[in-house]
Each structure stands twice: as structure tokens, then as C-alpha cells.
N, C-alpha and C. Protein backbone atom coordinates (compact mmCIF):
# COMPACT_ATOMS: atom_id res chain seq x y z
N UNK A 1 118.60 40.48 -33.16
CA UNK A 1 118.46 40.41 -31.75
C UNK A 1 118.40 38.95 -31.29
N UNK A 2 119.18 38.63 -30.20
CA UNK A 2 119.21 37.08 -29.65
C UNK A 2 118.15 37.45 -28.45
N UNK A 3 117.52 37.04 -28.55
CA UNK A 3 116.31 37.00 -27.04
C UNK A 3 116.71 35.70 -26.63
N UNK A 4 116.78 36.14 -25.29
CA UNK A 4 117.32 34.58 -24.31
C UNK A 4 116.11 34.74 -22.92
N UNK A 5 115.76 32.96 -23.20
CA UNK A 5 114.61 33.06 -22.52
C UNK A 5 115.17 32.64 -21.11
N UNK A 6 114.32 32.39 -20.10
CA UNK A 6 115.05 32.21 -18.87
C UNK A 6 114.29 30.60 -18.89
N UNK A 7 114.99 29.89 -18.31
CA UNK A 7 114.49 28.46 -18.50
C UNK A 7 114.17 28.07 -16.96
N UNK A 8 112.64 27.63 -16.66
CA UNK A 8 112.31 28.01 -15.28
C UNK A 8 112.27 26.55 -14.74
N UNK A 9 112.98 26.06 -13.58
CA UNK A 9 112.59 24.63 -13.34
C UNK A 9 112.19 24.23 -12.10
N UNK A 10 111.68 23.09 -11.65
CA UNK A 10 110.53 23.22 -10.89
C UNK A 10 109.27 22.94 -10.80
N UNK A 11 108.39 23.35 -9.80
CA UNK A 11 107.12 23.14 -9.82
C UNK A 11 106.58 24.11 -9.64
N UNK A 12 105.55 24.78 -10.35
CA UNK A 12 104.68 25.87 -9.94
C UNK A 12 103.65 25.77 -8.52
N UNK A 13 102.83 26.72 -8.05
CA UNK A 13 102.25 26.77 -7.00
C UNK A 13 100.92 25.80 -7.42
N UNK A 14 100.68 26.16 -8.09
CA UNK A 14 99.22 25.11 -8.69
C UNK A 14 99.55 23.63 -8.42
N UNK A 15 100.44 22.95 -9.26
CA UNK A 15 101.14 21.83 -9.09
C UNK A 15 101.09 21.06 -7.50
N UNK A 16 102.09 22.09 -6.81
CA UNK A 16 102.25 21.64 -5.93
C UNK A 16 100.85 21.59 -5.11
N UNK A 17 100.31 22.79 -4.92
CA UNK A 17 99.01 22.45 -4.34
C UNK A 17 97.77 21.26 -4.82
N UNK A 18 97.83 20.58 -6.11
CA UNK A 18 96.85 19.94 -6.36
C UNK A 18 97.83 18.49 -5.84
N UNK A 19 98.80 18.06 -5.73
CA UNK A 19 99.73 17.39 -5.23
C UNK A 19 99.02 17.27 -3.89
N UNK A 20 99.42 18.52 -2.80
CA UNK A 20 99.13 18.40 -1.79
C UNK A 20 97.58 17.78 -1.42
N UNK A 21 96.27 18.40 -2.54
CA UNK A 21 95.34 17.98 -2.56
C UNK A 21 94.44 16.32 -2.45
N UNK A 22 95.59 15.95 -3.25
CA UNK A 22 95.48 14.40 -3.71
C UNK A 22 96.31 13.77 -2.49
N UNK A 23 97.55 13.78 -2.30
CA UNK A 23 97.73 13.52 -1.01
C UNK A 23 96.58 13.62 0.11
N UNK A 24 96.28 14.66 0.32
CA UNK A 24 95.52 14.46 1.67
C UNK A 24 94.29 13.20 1.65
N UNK A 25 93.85 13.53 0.40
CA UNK A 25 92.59 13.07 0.20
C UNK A 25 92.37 11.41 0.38
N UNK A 26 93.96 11.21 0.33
CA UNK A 26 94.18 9.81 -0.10
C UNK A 26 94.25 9.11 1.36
N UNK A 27 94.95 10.13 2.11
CA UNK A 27 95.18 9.52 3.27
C UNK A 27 93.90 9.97 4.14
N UNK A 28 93.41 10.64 4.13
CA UNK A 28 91.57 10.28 5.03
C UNK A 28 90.92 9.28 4.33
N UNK A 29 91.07 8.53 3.00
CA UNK A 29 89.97 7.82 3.16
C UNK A 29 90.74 6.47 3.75
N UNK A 30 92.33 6.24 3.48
CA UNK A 30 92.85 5.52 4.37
C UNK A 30 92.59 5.23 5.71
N UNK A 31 92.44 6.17 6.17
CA UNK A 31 92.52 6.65 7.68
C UNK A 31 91.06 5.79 7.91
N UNK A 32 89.82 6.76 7.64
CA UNK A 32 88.72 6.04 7.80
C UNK A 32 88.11 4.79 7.49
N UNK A 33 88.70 4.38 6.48
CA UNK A 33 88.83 2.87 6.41
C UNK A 33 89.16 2.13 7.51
N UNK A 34 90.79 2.43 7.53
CA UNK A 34 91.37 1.67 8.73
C UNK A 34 90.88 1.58 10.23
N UNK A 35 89.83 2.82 10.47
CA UNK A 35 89.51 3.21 12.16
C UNK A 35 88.35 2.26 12.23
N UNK A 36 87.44 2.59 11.17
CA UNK A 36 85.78 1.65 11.22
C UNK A 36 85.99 0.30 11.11
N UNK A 37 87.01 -0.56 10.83
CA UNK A 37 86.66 -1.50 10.56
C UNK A 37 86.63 -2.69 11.69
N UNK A 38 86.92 -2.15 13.12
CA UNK A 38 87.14 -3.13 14.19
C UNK A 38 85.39 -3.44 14.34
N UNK A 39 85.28 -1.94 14.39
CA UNK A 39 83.98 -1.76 14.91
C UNK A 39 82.66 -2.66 13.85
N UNK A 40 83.30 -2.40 12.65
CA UNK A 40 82.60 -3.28 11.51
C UNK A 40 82.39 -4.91 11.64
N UNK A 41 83.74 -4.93 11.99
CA UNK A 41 84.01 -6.71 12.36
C UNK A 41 83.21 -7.06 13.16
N UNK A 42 82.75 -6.14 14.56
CA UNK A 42 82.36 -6.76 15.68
C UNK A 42 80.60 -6.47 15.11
N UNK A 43 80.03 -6.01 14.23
CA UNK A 43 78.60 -5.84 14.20
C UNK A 43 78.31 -7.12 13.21
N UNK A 44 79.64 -7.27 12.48
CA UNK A 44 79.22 -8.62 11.38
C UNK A 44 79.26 -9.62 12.13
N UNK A 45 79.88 -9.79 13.54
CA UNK A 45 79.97 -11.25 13.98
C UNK A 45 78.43 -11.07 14.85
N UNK A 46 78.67 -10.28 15.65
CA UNK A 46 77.24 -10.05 16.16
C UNK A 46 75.72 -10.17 15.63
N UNK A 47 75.87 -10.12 13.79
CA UNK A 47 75.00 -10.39 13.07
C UNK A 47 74.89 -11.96 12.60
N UNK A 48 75.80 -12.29 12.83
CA UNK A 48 76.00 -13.59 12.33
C UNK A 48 75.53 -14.07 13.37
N UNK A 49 75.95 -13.89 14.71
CA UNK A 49 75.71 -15.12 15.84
C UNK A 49 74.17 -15.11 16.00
N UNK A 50 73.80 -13.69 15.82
CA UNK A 50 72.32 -13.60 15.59
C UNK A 50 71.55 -14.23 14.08
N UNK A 51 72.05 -14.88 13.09
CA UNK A 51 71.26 -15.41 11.92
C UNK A 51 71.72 -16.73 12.41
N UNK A 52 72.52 -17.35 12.95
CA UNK A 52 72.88 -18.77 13.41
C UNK A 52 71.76 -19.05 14.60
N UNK A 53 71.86 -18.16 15.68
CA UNK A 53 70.85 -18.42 16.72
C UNK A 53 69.62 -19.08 16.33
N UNK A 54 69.01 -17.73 15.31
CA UNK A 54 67.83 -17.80 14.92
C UNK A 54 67.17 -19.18 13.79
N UNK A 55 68.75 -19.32 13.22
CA UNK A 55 68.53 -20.75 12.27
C UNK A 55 67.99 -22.03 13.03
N UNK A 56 68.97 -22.33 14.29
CA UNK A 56 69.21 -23.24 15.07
C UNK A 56 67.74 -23.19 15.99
N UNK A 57 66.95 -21.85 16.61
CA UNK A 57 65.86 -22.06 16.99
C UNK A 57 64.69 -22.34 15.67
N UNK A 58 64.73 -21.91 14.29
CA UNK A 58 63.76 -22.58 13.48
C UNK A 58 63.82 -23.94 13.11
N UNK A 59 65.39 -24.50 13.46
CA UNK A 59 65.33 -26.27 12.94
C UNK A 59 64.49 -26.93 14.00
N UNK A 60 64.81 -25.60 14.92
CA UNK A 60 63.96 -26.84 16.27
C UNK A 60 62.80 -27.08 16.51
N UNK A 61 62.11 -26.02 15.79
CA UNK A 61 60.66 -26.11 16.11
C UNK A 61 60.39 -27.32 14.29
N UNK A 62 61.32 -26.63 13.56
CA UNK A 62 60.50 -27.37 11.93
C UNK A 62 60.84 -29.15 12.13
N UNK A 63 62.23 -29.53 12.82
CA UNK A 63 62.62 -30.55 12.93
C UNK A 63 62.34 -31.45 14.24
N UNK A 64 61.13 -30.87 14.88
CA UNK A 64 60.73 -31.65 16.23
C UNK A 64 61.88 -31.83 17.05
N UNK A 65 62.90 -31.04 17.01
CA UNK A 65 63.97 -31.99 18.21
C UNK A 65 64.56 -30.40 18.71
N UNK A 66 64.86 -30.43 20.45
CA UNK A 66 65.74 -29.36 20.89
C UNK A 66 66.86 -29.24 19.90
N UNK A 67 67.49 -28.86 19.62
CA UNK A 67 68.93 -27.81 19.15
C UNK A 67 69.58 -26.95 20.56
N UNK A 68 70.77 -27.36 20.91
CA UNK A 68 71.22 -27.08 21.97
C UNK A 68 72.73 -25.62 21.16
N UNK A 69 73.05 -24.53 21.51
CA UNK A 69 74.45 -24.03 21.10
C UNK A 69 75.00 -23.62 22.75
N UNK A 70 76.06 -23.44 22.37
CA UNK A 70 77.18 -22.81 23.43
C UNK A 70 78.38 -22.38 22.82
N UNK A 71 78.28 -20.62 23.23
CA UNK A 71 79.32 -19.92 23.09
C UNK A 71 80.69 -20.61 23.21
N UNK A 72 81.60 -20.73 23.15
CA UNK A 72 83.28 -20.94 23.12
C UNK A 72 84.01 -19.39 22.89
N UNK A 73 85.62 -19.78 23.16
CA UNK A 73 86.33 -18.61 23.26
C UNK A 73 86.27 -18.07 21.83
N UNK A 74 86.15 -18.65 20.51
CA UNK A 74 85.89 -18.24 19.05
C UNK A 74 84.82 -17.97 18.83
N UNK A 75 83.88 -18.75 18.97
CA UNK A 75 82.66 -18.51 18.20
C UNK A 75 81.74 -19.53 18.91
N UNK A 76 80.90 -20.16 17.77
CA UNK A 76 79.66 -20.84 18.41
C UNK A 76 79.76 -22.36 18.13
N UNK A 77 79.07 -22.87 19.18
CA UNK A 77 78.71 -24.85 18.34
C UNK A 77 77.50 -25.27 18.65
N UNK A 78 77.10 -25.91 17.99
CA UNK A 78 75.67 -26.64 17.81
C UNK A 78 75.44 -27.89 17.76
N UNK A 79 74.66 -28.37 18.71
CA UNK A 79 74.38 -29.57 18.80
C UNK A 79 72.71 -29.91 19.22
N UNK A 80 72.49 -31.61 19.45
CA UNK A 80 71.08 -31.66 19.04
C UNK A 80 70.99 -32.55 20.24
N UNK A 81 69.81 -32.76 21.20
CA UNK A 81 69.88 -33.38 22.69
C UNK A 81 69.34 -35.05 21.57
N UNK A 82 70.18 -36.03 22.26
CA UNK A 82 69.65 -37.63 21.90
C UNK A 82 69.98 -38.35 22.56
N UNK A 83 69.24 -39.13 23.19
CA UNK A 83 69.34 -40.58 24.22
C UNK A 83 70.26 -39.31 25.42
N UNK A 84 69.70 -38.37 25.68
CA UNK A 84 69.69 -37.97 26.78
C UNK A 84 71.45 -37.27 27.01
N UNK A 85 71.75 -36.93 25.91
CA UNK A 85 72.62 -36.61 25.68
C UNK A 85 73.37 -35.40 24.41
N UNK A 86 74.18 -34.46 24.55
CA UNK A 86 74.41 -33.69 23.73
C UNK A 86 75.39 -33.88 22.76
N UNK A 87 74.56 -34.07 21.09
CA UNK A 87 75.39 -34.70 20.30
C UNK A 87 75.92 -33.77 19.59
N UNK A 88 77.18 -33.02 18.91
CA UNK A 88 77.86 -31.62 18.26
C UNK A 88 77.23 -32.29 17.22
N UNK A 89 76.40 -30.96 16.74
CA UNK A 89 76.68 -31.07 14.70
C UNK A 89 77.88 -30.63 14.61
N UNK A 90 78.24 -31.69 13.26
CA UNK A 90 79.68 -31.93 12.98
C UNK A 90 79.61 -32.20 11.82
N UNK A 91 78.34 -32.47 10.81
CA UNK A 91 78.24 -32.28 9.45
C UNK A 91 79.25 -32.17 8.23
N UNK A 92 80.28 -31.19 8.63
CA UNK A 92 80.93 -31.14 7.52
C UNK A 92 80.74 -29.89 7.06
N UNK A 93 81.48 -29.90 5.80
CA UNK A 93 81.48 -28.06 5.12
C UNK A 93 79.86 -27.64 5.27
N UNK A 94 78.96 -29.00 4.69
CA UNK A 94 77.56 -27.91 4.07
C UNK A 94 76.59 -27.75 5.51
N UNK A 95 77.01 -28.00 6.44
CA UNK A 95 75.98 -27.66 7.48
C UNK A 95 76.14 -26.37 8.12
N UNK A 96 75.01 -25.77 7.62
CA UNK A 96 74.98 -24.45 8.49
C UNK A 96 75.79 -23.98 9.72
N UNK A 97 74.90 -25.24 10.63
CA UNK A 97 75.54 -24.97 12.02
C UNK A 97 76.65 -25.87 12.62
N UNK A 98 77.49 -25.83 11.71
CA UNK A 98 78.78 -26.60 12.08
C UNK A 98 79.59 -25.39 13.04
N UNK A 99 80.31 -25.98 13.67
CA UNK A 99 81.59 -25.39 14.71
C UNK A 99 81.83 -23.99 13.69
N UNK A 100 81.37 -22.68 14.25
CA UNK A 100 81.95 -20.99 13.34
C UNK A 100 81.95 -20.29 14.22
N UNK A 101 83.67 -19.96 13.77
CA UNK A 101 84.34 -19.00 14.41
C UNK A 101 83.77 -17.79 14.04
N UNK A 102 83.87 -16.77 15.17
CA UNK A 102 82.87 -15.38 14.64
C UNK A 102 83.78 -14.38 13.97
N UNK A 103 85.35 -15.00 14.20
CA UNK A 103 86.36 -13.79 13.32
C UNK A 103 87.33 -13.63 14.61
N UNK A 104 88.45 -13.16 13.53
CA UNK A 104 89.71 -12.85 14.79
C UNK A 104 89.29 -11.57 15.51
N UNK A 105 89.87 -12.18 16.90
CA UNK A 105 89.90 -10.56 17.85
C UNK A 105 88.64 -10.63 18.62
N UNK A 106 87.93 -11.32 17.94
CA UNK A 106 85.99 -10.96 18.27
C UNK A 106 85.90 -11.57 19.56
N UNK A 107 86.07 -11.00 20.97
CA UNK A 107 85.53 -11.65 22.27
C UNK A 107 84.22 -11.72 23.00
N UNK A 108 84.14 -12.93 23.21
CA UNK A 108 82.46 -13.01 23.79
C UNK A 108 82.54 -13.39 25.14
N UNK A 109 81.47 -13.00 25.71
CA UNK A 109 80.82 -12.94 27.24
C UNK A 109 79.47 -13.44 27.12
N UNK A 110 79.13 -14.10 28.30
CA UNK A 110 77.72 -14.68 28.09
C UNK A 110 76.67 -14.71 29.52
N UNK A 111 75.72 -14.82 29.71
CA UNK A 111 75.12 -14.46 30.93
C UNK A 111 73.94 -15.50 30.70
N UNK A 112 73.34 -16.06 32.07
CA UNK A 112 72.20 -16.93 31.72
C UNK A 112 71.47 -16.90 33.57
N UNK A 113 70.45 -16.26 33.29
CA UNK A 113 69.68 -15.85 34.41
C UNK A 113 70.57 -14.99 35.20
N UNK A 114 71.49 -13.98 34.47
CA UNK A 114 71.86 -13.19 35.58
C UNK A 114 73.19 -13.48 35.97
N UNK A 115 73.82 -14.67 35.60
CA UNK A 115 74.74 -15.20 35.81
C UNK A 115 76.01 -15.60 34.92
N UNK A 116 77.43 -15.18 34.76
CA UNK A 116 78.35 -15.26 33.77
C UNK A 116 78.19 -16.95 33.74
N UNK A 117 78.70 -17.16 32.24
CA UNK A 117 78.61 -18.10 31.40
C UNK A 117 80.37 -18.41 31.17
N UNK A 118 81.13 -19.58 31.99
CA UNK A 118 82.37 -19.54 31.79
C UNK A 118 82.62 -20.24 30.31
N UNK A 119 83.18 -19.51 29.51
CA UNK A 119 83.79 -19.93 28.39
C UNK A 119 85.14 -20.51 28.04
N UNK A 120 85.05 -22.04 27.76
CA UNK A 120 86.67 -22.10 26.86
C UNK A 120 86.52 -22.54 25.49
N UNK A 121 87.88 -23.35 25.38
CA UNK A 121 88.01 -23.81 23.45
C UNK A 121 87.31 -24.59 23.24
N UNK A 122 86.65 -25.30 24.00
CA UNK A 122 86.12 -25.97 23.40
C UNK A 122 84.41 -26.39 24.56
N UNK A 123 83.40 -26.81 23.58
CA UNK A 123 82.26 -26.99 24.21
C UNK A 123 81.87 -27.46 25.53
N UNK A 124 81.22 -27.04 26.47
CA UNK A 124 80.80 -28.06 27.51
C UNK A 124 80.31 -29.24 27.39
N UNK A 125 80.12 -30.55 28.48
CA UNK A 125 79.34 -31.85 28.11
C UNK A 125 77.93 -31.47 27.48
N UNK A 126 77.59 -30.32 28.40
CA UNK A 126 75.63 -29.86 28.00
C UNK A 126 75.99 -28.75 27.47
N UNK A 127 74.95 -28.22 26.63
CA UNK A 127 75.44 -26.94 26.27
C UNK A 127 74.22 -25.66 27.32
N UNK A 128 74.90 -24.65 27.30
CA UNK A 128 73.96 -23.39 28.64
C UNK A 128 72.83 -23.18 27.76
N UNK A 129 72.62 -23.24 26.54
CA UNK A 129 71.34 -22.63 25.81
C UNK A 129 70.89 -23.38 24.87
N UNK A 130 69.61 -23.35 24.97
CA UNK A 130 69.04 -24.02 23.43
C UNK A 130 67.71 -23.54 23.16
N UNK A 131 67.54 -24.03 21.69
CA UNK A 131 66.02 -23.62 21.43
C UNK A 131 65.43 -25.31 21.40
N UNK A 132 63.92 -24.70 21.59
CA UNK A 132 63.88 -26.14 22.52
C UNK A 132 62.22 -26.33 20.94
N UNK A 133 61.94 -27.29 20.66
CA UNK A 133 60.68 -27.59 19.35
C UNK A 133 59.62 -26.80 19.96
N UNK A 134 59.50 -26.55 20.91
CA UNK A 134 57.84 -25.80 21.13
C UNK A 134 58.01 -24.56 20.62
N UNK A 135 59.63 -23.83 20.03
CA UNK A 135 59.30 -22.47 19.99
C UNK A 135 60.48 -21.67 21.07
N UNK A 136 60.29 -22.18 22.33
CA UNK A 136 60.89 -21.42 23.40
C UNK A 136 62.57 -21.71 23.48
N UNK A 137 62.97 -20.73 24.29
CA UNK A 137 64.79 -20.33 23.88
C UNK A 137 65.16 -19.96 25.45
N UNK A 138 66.36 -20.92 26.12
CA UNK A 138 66.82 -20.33 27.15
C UNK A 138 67.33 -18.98 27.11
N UNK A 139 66.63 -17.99 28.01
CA UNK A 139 67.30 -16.85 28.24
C UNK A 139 68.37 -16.95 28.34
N UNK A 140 68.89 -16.00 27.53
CA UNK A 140 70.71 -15.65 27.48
C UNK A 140 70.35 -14.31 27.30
N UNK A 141 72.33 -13.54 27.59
CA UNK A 141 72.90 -12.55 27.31
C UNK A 141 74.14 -12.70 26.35
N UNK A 142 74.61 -12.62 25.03
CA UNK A 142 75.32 -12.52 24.56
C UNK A 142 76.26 -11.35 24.66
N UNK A 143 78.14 -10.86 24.62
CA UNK A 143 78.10 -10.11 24.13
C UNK A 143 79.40 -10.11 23.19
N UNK A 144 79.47 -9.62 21.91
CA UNK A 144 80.19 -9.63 20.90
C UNK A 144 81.23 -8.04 21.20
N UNK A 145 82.48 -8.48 21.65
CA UNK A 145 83.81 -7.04 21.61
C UNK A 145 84.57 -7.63 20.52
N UNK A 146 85.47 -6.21 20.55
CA UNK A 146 86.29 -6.56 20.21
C UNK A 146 87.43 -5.24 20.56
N UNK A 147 88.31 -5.24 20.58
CA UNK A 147 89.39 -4.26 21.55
C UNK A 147 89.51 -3.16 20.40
N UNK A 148 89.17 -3.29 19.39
CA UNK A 148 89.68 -2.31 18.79
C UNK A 148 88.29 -1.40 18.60
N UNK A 149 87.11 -2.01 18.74
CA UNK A 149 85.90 -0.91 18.80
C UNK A 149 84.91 -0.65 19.68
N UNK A 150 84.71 0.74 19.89
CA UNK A 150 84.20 1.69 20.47
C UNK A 150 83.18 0.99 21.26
N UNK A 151 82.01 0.40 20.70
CA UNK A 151 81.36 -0.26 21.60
C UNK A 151 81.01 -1.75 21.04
N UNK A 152 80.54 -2.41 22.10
CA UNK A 152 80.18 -4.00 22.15
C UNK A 152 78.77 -4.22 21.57
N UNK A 153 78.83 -5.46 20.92
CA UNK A 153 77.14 -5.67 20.42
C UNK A 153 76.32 -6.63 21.21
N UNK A 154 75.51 -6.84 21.46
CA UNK A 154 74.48 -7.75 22.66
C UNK A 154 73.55 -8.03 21.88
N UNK A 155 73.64 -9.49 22.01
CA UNK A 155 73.00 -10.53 21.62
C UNK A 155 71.89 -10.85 22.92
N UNK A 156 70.45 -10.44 22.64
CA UNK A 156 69.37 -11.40 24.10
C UNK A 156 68.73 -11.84 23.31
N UNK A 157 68.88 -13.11 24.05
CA UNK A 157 67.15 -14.42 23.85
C UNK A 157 66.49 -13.80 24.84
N UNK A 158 65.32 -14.70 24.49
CA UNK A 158 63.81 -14.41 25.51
C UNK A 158 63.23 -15.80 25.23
N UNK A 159 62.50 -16.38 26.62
CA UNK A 159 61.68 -17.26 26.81
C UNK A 159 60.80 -17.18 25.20
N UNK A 160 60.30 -16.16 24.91
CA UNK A 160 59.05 -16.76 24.08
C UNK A 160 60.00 -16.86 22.46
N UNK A 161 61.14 -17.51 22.53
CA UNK A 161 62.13 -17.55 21.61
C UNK A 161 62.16 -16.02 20.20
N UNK A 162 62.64 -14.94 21.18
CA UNK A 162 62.77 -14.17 19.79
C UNK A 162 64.07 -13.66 20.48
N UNK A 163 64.65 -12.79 19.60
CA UNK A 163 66.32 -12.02 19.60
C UNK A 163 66.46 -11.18 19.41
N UNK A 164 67.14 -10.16 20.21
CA UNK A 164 67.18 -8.78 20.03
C UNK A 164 68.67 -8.69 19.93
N UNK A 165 69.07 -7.42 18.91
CA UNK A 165 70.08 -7.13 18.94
C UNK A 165 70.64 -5.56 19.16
N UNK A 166 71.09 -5.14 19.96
CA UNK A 166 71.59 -4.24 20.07
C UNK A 166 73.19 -3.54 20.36
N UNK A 167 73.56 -2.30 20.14
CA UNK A 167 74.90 -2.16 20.28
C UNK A 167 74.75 -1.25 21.63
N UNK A 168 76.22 -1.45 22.36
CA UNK A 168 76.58 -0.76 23.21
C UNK A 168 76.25 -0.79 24.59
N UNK A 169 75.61 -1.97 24.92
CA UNK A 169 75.12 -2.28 26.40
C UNK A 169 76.43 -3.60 26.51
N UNK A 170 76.84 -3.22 27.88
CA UNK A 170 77.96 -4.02 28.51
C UNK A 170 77.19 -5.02 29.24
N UNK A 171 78.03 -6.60 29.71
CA UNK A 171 77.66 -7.55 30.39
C UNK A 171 78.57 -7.43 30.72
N UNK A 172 78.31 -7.75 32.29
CA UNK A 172 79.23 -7.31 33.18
C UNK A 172 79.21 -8.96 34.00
């Protein structure tokens, strides 16, 4: 007897379904990767402008001298009031508070007694905020967007120099 087998080619249903499985799987964590991360960007810069703030008000009280910053269209700069005048730290790589950009995309708004804070590329002669050696911090409103996430992060000083951070309150 010749038995002739049938020779089957192809993919079975199993196959294809664990295929389909792995596919999907691959592309949601793509997906969710790709959606969170505007929103990610804008809480890391928002965290940052808040550990810079807070640096720049402890040099001032440990180092006897105001520390002056002002927002720009990137990020932040820091400078120190002398002979009656506002001098940029400009330090170089190892200084903390050298000229930092908060990240691409990242747009800021700023408010000071109630009042918008006009921002460009580069610093004003004075700067709108500082922490001053006794401790105390011109009231500001910070706020950290960015177009691609859901909501904005807000940066406030307070007179008795402390910082709050929160998400999702607009400055208008």
C-alpha cells in the first residue's frame, strides 16, 4: 500500500492568532509610550525649574547676597544684584545655575502681582524675581506647557520664600 499524505501549507489558527497577539501588544505599549511623554516632559521641566528656584533661594540666604532669576522664552537665568546692578551667572559647565533650557517645546508664562511677565531670548537689564538673603522670594506665577500635553504645571513663590507646585491651573 502507498499511503500519500496530504502536505498542508500555511499557517494554522493558533499561529496566526498568537502573531496577532504579539502584534497588538507591541503596538499599545508603543502607543502609550508615545502619548505620555509630552505630558512627562512638561512635569520634568516644571520639576526642574522648581529644584533651580529653590537652589538659587538657598544660595541666597547661605551666601548673604540676593540671587535674582528671570524666566526667558527657553528656560531660566540667574544672576546675583552687585554695585547696584544685575550680574548673569555665567560660570561655566559646573555652575548649577548657569543659563538652562527647560527642554524643547516646553512654553512658559509668568505673572508677578497679578500681572503677565513679558518674556524673550534673552534676559531683562533687572531680573522680575529673586530670592532675596533674609529668606524672602518675590511673588511669582510660573507656568510650564507644552502643546502636546493635557495639562500645564504651575510653578508659585510666596513672600515667606517657599514653592508650590502644582499641575493643571492655567495663567492667564
Amino acid at each position: 500500500m502507498n499511503a500519500t499524505r496530504a502536505v498542508s501549507r500555511g499557517f494554522t489558527l493558533i499561529e496566526l492568532l498568537v502573531v496577532i497577539a504579539i502584534v497588538g501588544v507591541v503596538t499599545a505599549a508603543v502607543t502609550l509610550s508615545l502619548r505620555g511623554s509630552g505630558a512627562r516632559e512638561v512635569e520634568n521641566a516644571a520639576r526642574r525649574a522648581q529644584a533651580l528656584v529653590s537652589l538659587a533661594c538657598e544660595r541666597a540666604v547661605i551666601g548673604g547676597r540676593d540671587i535674582g532669576f528671570s524666566p526667558v522664552l527657553d528656560g531660566l537665568r540667574f544672576g546675583y544684584f552687585e554695585r547696584d546692578r544685575w550680574e548673569p551667572i555665567d560660570n561655566g559647565r559646573n555652575d548649577e545655575l548657569r543659563p538652562r533650557a527647560l527642554g524643547a517645546g516646553i512654553a512658559l508664562r509668568a505673572e508677578r502681582d497679578g500681572e503677565p511677565v513679558t518674556l524673550d531670548a534673552e534676559p531683562p537689564a533687572e531680573p522680575p524675581f529673586a530670592c532675596f538673603s533674609t529668606g524672602e522670594l518675590t511673588p511669582f506665577v510660573l507656568q510650564i506647557a507644552r502643546a502636546d500635553a493635557p495639562q500645564p504645571w504651575r510653578l508659585e513663590g510666596r513672600l515667606d520664600g517657599t514653592l508650590e507646585l502644582r499641575e493643571g491651573d492655567d495663567v492667564r
